[in-house]
Protein backbone atom coordinates (compact mmCIF):
# COMPACT_ATOMS: atom_id res chain seq x y z
CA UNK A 1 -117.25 77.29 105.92
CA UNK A 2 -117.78 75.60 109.57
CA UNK A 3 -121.22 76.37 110.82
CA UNK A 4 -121.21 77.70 114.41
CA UNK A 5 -122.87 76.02 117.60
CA UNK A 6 -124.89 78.35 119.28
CA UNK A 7 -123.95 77.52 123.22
CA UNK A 8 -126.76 77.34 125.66
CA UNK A 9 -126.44 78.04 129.38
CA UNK A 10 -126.53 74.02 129.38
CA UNK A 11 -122.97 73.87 127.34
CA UNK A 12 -121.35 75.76 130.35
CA UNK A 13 -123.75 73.81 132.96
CA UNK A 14 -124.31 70.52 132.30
CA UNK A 15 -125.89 69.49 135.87
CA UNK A 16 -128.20 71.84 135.38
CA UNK A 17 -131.58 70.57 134.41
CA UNK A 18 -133.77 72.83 133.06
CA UNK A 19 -137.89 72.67 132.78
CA UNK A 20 -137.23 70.86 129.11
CA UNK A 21 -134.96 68.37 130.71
CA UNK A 22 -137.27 67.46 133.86
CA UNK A 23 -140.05 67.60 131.69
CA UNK A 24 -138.33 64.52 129.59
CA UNK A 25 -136.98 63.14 132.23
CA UNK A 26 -140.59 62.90 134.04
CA UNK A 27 -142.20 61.55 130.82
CA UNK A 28 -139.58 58.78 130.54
CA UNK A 29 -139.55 57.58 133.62
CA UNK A 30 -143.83 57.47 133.18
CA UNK A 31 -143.34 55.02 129.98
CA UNK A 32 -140.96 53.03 131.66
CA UNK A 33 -143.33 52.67 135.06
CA UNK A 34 -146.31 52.01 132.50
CA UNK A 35 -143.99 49.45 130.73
CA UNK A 36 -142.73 47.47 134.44
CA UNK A 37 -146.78 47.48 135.11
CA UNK A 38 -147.16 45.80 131.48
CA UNK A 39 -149.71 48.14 131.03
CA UNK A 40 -150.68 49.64 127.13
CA UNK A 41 -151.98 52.93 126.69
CA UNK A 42 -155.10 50.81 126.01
CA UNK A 43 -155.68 49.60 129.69
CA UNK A 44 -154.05 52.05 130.96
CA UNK A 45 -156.93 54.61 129.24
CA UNK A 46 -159.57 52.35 130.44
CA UNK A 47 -157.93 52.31 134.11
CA UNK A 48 -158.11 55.88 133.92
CA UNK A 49 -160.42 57.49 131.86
CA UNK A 50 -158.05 59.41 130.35
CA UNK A 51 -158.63 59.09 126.64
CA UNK A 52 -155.72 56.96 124.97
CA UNK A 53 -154.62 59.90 122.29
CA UNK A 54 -153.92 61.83 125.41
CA UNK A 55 -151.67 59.01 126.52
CA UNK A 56 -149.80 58.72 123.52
CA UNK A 57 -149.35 62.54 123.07
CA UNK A 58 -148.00 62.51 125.99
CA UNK A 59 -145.68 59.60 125.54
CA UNK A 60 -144.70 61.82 122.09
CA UNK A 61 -144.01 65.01 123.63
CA UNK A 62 -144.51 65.47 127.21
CA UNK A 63 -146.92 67.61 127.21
CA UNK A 64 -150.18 66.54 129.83
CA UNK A 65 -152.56 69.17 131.71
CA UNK A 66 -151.87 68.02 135.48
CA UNK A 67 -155.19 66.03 135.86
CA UNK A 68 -154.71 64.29 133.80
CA UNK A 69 -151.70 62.95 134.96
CA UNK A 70 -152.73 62.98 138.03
CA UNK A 71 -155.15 60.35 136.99
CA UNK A 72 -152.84 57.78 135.33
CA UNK A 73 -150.81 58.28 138.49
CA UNK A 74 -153.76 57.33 140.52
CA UNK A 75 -154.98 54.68 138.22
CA UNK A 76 -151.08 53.15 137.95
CA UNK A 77 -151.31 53.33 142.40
CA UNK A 78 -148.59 55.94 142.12
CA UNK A 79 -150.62 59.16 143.56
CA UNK A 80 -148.42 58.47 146.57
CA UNK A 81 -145.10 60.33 144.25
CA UNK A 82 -147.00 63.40 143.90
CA UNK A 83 -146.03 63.88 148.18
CA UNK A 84 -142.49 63.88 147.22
CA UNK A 85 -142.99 66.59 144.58
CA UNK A 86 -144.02 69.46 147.14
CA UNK A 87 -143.16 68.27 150.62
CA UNK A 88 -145.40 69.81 153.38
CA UNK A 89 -143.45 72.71 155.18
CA UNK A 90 -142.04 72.00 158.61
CA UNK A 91 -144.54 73.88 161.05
CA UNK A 92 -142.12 75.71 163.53
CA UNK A 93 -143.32 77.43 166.52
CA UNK A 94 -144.19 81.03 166.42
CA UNK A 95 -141.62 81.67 169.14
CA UNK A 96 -138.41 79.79 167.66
């Protein structure tokens, strides 16, 4: 007997990335920035603060209370993405 694939909305939808996906996506593209800085979780915990384990859990499974990263952004000079993430709205004028 042939055991069945369950299809997810991402069989039928490839492009579509969904929070899993960006959430991978965003952690991998943190270990390779950390990685290009030749920083370890070592220096890169005592640049922060941030306590290695929570480096490495992070590293493990994506998961990271926004802080925190916030904080191994900062201490990796990469506070500057976080603009990107949420652009500022476009003021427009009350009468347009």
């Amino acid at each position: 007997m042939q055991d069945k694939k369950i299809l997810t909305l991402q069989d039928f939808l490839p492009e579509l990335r969904t929070p899993d996906i960006i959430k991978t996506e965003l952690r991998d593209r943190f270990i390779a920035r950390r990685k290009e800085l030749k920083l370890s979780r070592e220096r890169l915990s005592q640049r922060s603060g941030i306590n290695v384990g929570v480096i490495r859990r992070y590293e493990e499974n994506g998961y990271i209370a926004l802080d925190n990263l916030i904080d191994l952004a900062y201490a990796m000079d990469l506070v500057n993405e976080f603009d990107e993430l949420f652009p500022k709205p476009k003021i427009k004028r009350i009468y347009e």
